[in-house]
Structure formats: C-alpha cells, structure tokens
N, C-alpha and C. Protein backbone atom coordinates (compact mmCIF):
# COMPACT_ATOMS: atom_id res chain seq x y z
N UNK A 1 96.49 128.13 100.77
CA UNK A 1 97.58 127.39 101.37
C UNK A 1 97.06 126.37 102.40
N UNK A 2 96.12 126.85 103.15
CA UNK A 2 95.32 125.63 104.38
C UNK A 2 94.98 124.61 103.67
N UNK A 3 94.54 125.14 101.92
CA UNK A 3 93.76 124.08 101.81
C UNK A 3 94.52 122.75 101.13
N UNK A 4 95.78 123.28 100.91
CA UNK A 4 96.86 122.76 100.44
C UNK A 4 97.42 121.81 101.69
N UNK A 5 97.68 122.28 102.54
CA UNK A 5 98.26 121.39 103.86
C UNK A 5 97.13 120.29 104.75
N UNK A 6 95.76 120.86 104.38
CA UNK A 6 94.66 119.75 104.37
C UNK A 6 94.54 118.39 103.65
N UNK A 7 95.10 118.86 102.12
CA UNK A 7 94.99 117.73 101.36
C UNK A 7 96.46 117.24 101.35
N UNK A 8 97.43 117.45 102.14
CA UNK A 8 98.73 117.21 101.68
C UNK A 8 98.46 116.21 103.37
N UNK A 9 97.83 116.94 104.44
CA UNK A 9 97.50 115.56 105.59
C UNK A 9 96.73 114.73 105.47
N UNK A 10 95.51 114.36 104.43
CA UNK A 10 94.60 114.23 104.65
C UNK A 10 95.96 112.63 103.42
N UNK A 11 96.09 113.15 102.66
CA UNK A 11 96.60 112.37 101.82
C UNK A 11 97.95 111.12 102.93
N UNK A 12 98.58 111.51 103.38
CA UNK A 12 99.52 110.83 104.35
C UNK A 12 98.53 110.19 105.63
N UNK A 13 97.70 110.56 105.88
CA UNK A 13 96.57 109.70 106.65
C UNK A 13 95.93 108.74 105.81
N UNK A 14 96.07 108.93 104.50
CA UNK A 14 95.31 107.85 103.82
C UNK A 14 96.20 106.77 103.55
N UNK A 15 97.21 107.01 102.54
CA UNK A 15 97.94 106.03 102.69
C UNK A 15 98.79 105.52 104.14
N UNK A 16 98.82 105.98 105.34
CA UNK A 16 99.40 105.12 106.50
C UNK A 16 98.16 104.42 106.67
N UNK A 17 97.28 104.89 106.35
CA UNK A 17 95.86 103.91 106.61
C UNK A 17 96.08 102.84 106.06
N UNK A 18 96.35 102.94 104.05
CA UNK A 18 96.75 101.62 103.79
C UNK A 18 97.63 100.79 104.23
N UNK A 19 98.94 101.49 104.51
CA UNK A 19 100.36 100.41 105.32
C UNK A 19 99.88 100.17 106.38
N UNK A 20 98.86 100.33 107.31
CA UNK A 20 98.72 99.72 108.31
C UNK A 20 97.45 98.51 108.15
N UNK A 21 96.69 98.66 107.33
CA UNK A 21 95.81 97.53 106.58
C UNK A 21 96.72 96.96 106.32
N UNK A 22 98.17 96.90 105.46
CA UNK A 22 98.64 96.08 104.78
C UNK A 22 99.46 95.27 105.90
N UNK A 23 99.96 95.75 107.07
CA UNK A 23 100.73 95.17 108.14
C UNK A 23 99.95 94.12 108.81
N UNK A 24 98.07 94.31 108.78
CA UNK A 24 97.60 93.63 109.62
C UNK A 24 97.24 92.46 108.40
N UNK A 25 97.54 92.52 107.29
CA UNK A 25 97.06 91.30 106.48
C UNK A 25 98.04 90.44 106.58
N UNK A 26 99.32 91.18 106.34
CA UNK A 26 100.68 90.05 106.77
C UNK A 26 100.62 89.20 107.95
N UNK A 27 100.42 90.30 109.06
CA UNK A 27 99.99 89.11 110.13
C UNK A 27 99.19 88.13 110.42
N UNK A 28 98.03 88.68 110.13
CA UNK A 28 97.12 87.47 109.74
C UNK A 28 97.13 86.46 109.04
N UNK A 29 97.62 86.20 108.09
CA UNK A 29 98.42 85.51 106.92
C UNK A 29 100.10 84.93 107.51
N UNK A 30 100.75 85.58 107.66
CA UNK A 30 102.12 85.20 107.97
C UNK A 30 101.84 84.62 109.53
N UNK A 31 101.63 85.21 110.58
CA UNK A 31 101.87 84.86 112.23
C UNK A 31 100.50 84.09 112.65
N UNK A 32 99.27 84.69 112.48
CA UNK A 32 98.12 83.67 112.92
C UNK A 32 97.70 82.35 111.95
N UNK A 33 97.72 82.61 110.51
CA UNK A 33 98.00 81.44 109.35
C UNK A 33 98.93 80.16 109.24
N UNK A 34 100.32 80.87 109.34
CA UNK A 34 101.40 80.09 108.52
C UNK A 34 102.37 80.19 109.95
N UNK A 35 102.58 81.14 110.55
CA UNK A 35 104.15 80.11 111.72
C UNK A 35 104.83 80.44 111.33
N UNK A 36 105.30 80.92 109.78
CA UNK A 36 106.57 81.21 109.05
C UNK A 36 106.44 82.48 108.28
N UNK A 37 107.84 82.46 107.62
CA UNK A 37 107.69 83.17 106.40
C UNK A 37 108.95 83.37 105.62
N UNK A 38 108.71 83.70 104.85
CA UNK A 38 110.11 83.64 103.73
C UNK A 38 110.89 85.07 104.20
N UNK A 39 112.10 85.17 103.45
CA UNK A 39 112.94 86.45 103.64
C UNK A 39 112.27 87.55 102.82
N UNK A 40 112.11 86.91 101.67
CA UNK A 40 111.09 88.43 100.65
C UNK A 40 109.75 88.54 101.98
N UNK A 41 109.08 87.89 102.41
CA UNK A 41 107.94 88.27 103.64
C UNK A 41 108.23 89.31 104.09
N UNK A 42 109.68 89.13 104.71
CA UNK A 42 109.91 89.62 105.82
C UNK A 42 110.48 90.92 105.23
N UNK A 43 111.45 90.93 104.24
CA UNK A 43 111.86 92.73 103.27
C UNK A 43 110.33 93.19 102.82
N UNK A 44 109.41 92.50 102.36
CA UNK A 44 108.24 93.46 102.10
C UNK A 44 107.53 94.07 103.19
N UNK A 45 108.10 93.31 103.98
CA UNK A 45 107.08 93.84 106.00
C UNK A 45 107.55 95.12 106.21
N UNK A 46 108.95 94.85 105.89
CA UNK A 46 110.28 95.72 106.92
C UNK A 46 110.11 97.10 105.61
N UNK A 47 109.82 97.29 104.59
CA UNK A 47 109.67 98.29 103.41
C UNK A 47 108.63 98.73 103.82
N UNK A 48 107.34 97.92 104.17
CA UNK A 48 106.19 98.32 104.16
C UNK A 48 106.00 99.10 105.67
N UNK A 49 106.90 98.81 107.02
CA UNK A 49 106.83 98.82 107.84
C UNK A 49 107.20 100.77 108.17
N UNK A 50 108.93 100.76 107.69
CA UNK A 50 109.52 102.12 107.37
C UNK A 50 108.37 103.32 106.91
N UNK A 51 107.66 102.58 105.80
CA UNK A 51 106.85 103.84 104.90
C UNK A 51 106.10 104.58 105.81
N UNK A 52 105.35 103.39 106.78
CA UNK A 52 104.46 103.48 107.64
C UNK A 52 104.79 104.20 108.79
N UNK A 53 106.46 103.88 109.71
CA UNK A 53 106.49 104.69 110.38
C UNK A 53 106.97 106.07 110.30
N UNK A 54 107.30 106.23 109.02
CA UNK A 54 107.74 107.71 108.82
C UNK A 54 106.80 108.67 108.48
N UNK A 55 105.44 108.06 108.24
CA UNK A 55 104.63 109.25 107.62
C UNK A 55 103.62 109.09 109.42
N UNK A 56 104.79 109.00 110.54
CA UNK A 56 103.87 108.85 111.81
C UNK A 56 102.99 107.87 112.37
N UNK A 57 102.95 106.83 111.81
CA UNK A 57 102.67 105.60 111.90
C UNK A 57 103.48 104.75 113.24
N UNK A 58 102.73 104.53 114.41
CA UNK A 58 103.64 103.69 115.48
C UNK A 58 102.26 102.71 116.11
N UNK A 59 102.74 102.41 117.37
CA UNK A 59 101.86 102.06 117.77
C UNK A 59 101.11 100.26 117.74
N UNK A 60 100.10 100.02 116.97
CA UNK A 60 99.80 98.88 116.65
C UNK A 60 100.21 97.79 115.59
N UNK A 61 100.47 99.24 115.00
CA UNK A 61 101.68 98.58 113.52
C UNK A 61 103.23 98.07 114.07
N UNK A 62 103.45 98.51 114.82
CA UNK A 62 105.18 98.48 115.37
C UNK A 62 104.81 96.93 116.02
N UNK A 63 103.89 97.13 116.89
CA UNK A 63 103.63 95.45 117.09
C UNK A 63 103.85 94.55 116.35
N UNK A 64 102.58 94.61 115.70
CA UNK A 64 102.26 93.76 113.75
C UNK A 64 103.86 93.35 113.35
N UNK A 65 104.47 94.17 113.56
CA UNK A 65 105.59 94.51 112.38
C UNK A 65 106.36 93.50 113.28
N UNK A 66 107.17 94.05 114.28
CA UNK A 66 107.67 92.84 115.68
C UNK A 66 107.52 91.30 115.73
N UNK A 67 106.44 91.10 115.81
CA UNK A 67 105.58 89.84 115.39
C UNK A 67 105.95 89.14 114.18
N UNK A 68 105.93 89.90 112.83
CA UNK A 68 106.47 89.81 111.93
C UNK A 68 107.76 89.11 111.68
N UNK A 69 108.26 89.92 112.10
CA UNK A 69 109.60 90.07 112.12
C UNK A 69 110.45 88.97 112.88
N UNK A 70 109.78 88.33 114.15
CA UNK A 70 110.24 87.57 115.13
C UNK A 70 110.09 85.74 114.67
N UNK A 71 109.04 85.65 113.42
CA UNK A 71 108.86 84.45 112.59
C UNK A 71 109.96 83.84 112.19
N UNK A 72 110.10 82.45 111.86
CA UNK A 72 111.59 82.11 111.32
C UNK A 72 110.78 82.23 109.76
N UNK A 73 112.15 82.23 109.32
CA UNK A 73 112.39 82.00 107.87
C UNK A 73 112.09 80.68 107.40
N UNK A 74 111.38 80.15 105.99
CA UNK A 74 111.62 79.41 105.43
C UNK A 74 111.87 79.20 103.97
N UNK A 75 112.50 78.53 103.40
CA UNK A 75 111.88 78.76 102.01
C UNK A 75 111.12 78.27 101.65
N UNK A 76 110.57 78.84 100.09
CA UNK A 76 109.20 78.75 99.56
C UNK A 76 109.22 77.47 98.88
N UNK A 77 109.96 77.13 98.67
CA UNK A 77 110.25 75.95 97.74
C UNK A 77 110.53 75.02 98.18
C-alpha cells in the first residue's frame, strides 16, 4: 500500500511539474514576448492553471498565471 501512495505522489509531483513548465512557457511567450494574447491563450492558461492548482500547485505558478491573465486580448487574425 506505501508503495502504492509513493507512486500515486510521486506521479501528481510529476505532472504539476509539467503544468508549471507549461505556465512558465506561456509567460515567456505570451507576457515577456508578445504584450498580448488571444482568448483561447488565456482558456488554455486558466485550464492549465486549475489542473495545477488542485493537484497543490500555488505559489510561482499563481503569479505566472496572474500575469497571464492581466494581458489584453487580441485577435489572431
């Protein structure tokens, strides 16, 4: 059973690892890059953002995400 709740944390540390890689590429890309971002930007942030804080995820990401989030809209086209 330990070894079950090892790989069942070890697994939710891995992927918040990825949503929080993935928060800091948006920013980098969306807020230090571009100034903007579209509305799909901003629903893939805000999806990507949730996953992240529910599996305990806060902190530097909630920033990222803020930041994010605080961009105007434009469209892509």
């Amino acid at each position: 059973m330990r070894a079950l709740v090892r790989t069942n944390d070890a697994q939710q540390d891995g992927i918040r690892t990825l949503l929080r890689n993935e928060l800091v590429r948006l920013h980098r890309d969306l807020v230090e890059a571009q100034g903007w971002c579209t509305l799909e930007d901003k629903e893939y942030a805000e999806r990507t953002y949730i996953a992240y804080h529910e599996l305990g995820g806060n902190g530097t990401g909630t920033v990222l995400y803020e930041d994010i989030m605080a961009l105007p809209i434009k469209d892509n086209g």
